[in-house]
PDB file of N, CA and C in Angstrom:
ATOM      1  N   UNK A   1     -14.345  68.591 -83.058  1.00  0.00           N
ATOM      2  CA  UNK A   1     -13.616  68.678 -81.805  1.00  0.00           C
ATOM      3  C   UNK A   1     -14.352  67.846 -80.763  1.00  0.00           C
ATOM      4  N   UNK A   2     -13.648  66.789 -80.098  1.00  0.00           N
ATOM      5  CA  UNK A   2     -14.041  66.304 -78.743  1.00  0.00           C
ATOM      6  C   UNK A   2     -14.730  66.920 -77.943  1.00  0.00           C
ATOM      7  N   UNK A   3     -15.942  66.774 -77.309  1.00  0.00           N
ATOM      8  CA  UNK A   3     -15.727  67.615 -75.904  1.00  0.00           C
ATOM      9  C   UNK A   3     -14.726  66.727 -74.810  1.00  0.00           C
ATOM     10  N   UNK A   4     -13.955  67.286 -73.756  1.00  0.00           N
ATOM     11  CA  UNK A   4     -13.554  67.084 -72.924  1.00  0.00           C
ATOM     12  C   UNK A   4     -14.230  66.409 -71.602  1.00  0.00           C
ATOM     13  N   UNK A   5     -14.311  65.064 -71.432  1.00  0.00           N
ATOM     14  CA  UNK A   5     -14.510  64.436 -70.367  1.00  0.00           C
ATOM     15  C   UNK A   5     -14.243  63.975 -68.978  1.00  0.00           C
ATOM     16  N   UNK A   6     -14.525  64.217 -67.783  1.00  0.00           N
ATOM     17  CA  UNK A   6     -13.432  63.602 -66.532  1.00  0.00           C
ATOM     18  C   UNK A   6     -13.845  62.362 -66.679  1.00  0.00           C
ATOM     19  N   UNK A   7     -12.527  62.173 -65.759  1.00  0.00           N
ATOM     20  CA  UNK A   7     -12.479  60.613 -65.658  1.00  0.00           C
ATOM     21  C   UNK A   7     -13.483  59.937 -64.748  1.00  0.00           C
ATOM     22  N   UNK A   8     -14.067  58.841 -64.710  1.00  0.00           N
ATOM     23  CA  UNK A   8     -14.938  58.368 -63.482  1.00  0.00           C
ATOM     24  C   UNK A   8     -13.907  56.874 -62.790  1.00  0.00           C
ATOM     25  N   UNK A   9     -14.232  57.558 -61.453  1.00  0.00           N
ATOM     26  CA  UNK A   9     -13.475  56.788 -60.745  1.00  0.00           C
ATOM     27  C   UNK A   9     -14.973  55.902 -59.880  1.00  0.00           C
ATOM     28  N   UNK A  10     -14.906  54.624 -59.794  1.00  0.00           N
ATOM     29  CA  UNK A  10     -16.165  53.918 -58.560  1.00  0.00           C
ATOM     30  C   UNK A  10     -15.051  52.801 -57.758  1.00  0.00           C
ATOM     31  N   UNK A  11     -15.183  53.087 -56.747  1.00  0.00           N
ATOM     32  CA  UNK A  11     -14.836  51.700 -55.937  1.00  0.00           C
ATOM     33  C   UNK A  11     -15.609  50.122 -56.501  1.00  0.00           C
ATOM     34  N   UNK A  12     -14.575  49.016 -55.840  1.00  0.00           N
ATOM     35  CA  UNK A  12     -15.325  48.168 -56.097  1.00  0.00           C
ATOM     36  C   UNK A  12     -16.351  47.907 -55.752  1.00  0.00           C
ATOM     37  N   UNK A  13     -17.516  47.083 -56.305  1.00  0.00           N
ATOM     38  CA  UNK A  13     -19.338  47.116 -56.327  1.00  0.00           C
ATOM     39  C   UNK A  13     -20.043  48.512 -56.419  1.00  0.00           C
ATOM     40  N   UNK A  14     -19.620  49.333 -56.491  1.00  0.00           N
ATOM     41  CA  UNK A  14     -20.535  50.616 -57.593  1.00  0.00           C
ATOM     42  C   UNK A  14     -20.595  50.630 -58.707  1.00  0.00           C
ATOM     43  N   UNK A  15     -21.744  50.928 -58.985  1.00  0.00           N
ATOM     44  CA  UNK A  15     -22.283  50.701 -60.552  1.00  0.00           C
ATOM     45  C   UNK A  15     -23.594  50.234 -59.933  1.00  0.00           C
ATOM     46  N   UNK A  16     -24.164  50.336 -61.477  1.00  0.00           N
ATOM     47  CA  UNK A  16     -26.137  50.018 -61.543  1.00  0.00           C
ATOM     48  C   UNK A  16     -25.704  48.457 -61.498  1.00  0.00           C
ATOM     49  N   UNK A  17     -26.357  48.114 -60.422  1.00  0.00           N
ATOM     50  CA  UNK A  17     -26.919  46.210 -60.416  1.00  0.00           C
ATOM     51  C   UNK A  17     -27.963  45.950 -61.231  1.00  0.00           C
ATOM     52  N   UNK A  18     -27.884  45.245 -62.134  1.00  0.00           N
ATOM     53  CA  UNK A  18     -28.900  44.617 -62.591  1.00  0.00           C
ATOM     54  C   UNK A  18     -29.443  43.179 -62.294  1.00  0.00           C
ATOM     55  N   UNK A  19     -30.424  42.637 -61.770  1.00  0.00           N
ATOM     56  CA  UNK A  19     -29.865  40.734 -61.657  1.00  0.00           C
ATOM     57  C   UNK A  19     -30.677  39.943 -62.821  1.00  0.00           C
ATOM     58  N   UNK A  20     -30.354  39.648 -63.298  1.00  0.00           N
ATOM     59  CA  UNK A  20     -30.771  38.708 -64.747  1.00  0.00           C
ATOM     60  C   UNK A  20     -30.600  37.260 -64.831  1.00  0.00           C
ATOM     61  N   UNK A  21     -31.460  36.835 -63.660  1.00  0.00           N
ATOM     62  CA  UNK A  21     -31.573  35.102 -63.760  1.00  0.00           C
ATOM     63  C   UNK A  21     -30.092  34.796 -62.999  1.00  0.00           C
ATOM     64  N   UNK A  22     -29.208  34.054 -63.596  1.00  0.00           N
ATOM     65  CA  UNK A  22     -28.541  33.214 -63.437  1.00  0.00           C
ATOM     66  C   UNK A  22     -27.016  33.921 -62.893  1.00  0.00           C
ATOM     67  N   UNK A  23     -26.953  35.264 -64.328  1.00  0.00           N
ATOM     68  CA  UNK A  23     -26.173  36.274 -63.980  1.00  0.00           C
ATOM     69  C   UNK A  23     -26.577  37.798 -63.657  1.00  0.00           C
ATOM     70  N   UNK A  24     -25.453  38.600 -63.425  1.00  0.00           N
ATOM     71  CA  UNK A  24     -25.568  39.843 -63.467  1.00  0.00           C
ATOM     72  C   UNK A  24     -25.060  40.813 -63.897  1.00  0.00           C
ATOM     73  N   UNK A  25     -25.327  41.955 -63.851  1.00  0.00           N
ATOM     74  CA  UNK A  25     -24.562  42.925 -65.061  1.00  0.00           C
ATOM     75  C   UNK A  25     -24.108  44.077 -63.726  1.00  0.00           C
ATOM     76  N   UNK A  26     -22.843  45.054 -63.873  1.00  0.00           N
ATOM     77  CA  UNK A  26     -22.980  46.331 -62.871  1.00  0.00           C
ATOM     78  C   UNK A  26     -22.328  47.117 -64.152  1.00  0.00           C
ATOM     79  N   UNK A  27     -23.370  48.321 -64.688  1.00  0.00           N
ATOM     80  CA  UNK A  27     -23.310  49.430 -65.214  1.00  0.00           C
ATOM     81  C   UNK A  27     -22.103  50.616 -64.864  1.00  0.00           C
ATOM     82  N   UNK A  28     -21.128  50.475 -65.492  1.00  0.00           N
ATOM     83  CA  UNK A  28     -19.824  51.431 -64.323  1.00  0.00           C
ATOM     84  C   UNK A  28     -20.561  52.891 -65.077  1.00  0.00           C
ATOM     85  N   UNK A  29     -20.349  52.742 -66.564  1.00  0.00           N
ATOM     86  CA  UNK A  29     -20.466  54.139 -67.112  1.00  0.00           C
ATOM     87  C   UNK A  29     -21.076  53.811 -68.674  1.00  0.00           C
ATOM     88  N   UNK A  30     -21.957  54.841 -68.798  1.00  0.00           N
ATOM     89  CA  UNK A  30     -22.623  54.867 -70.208  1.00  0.00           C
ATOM     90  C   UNK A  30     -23.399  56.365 -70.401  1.00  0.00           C
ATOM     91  N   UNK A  31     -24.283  56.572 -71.567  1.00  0.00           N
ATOM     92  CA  UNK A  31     -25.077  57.661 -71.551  1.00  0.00           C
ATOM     93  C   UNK A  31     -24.634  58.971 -71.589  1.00  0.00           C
ATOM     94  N   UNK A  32     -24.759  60.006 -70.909  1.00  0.00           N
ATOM     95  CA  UNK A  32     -24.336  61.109 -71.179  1.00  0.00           C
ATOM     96  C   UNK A  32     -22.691  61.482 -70.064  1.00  0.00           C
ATOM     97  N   UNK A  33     -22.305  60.258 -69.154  1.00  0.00           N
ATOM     98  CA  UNK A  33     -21.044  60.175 -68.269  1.00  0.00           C
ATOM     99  C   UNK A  33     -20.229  59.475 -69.972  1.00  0.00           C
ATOM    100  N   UNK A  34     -20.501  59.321 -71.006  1.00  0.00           N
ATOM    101  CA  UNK A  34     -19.467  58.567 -72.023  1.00  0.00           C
ATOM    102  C   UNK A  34     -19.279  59.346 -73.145  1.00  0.00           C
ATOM    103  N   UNK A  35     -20.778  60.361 -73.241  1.00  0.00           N
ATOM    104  CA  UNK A  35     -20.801  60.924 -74.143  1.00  0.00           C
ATOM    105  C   UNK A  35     -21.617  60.239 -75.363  1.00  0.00           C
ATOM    106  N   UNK A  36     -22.626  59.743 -75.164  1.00  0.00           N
ATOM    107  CA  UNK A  36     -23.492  58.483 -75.612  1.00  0.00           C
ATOM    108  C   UNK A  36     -22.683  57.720 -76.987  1.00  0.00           C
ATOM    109  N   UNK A  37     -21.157  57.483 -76.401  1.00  0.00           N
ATOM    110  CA  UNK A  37     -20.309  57.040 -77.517  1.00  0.00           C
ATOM    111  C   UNK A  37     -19.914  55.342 -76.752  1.00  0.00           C
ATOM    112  N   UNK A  38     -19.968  55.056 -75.888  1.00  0.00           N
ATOM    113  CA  UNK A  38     -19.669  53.693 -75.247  1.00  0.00           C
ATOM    114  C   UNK A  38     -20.361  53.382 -74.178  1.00  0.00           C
ATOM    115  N   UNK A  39     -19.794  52.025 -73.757  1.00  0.00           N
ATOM    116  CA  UNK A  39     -20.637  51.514 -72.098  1.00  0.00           C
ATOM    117  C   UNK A  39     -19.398  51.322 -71.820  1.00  0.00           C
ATOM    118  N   UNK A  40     -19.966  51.002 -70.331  1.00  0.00           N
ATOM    119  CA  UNK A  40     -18.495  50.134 -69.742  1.00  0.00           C
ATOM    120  C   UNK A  40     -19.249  49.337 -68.831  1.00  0.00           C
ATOM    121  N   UNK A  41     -19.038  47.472 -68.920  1.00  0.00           N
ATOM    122  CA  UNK A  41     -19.744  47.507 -67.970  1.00  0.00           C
ATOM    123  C   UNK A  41     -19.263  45.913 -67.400  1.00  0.00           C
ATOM    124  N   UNK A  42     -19.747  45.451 -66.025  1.00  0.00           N
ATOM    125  CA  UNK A  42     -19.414  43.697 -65.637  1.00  0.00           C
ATOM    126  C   UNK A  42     -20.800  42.249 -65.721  1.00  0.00           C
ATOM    127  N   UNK A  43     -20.183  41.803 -66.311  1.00  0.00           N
ATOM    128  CA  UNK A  43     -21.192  40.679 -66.189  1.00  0.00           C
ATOM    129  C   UNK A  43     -20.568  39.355 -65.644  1.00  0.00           C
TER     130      UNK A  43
END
């Protein structure tokens, strides 16, 4: 059985910034907000 998750809602630019040289990454959702089953994320 699933556990049951809410949904995550972020406005635009929330999320973890990361800056990595040239580009960047923003972390929306991962870890125990996914259920350590996915990421979601922008680069």
């Amino acid at each position: 059985m699933m556990d049951e998750r809410k949904p995550i809602f972020l406005n635009p630019g929330e999320g973890r910034h990361y800056a990595m040289g040239r580009i960047g990454a923003v972390f929306k959702a991962d870890g125990t907000e996914t259920g350590d089953g996915y990421s979601i994320s922008e680069w």
